[in-house]
N, C-alpha and C. Protein backbone atom coordinates (compact mmCIF):
# COMPACT_ATOMS: atom_id res chain seq x y z
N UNK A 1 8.69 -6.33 -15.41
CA UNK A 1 7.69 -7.05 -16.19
C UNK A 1 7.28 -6.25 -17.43
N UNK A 2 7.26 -4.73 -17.30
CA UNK A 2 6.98 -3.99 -18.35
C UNK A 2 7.65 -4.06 -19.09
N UNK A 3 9.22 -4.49 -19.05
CA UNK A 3 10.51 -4.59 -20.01
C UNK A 3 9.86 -5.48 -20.84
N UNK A 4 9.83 -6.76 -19.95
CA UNK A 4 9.40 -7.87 -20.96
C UNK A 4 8.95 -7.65 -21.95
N UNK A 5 7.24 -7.15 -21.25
CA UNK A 5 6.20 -7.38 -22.31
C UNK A 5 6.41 -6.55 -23.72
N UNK A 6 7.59 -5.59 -23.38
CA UNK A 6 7.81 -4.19 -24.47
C UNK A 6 8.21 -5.51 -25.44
N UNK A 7 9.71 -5.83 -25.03
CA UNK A 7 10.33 -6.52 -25.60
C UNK A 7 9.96 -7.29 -26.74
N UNK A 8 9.19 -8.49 -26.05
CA UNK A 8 7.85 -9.55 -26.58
C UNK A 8 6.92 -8.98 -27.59
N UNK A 9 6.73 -7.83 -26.99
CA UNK A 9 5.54 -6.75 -28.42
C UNK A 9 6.47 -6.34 -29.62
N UNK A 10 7.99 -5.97 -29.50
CA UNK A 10 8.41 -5.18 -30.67
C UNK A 10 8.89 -6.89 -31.21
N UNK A 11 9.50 -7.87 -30.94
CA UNK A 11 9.03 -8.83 -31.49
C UNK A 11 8.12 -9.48 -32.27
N UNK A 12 7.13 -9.23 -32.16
CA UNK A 12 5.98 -10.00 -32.93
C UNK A 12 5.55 -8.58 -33.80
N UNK A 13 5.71 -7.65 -33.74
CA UNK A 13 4.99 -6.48 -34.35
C UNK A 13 6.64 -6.42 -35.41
N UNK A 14 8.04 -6.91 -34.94
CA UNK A 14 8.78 -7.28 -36.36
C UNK A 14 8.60 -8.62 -37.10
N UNK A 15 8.09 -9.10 -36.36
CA UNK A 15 8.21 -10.74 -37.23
C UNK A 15 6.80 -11.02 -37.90
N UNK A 16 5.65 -9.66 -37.67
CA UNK A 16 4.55 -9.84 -38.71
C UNK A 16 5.04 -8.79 -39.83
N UNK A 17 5.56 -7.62 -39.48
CA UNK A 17 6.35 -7.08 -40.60
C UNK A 17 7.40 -8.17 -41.74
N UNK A 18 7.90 -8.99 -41.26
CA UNK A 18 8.79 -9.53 -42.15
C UNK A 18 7.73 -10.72 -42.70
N UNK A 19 6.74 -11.16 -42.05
CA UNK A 19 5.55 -12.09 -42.66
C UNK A 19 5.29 -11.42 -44.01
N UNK A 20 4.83 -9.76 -43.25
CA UNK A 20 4.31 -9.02 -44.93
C UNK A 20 4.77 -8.74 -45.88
N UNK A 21 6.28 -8.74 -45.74
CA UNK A 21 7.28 -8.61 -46.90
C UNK A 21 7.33 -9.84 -47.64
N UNK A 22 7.07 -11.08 -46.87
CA UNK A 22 7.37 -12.04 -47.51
C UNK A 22 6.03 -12.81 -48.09
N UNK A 23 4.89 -12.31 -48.26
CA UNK A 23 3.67 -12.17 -48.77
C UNK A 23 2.86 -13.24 -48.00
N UNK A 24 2.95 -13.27 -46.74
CA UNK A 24 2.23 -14.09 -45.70
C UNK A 24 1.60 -13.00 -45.55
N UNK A 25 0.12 -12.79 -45.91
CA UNK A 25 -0.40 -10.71 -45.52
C UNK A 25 -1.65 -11.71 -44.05
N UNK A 26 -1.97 -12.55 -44.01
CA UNK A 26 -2.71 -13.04 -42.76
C UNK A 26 -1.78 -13.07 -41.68
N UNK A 27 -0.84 -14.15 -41.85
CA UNK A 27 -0.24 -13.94 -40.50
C UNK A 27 0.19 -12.83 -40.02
N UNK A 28 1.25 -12.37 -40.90
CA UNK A 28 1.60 -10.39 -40.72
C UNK A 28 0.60 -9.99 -39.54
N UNK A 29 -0.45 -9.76 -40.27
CA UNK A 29 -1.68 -9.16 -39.84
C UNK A 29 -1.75 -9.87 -38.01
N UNK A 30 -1.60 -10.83 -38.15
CA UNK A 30 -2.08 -11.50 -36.70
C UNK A 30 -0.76 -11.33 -35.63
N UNK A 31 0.15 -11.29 -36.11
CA UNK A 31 1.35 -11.11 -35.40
C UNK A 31 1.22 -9.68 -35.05
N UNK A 32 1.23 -8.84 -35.93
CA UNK A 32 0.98 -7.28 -35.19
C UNK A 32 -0.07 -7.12 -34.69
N UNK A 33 -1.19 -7.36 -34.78
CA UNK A 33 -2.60 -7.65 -33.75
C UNK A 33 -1.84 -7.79 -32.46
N UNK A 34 -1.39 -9.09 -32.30
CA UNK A 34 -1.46 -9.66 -31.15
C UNK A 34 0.13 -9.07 -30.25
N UNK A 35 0.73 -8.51 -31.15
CA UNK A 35 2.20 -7.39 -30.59
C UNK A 35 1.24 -6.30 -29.87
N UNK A 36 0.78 -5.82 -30.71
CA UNK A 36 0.10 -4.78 -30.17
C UNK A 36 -0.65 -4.78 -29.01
N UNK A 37 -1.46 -5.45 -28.63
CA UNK A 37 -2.20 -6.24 -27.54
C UNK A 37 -1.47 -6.99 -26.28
N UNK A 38 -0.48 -6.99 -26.83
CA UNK A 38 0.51 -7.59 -25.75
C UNK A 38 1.35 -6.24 -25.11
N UNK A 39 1.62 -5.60 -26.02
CA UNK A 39 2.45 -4.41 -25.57
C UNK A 39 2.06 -3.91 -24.17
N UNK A 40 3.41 -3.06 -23.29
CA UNK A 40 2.61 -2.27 -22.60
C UNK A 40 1.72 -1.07 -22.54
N UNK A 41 2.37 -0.61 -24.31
CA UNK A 41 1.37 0.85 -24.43
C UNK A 41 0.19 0.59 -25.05
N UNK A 42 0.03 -0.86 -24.96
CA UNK A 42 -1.64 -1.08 -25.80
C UNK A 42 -2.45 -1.90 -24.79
N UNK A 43 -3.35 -2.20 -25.12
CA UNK A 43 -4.15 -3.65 -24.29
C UNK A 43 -3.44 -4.17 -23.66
N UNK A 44 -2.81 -4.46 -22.51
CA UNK A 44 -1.97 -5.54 -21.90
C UNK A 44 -3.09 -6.56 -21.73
N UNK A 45 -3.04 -8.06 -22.29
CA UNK A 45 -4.15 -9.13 -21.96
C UNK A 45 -3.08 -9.60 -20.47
N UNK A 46 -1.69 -8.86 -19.88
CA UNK A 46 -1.34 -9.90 -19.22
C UNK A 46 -1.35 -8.89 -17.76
N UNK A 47 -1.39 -7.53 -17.90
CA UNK A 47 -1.79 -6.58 -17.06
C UNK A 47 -2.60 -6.29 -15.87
N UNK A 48 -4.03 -6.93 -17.19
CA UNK A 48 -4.97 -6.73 -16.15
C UNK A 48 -5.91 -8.22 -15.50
């Protein structure tokens, strides 16, 4: 399950990176928020 959630986090923490390149700077922003928060080395919301 920890695979997953890694997985799922470096996902969204690249696809708000490529938001910010492409001058979406809100979503960016919300996509790595919520990578991060999902991750297992951060907040897991699915953890606990």
């Amino acid at each position: 399950m920890a695979l997953l959630l890694w997985i799922l986090a470096v996902i969204l923490v690249v696809s708000g990176i490529v938001s910010l390149v492409r001058g979406q700077v809100l979503m960016g922003i919300v996509l790595i928020i919520v990578g991060l928060l999902v991750g297992p080395g951060g907040v897991s919301l699915f953890t606990k």
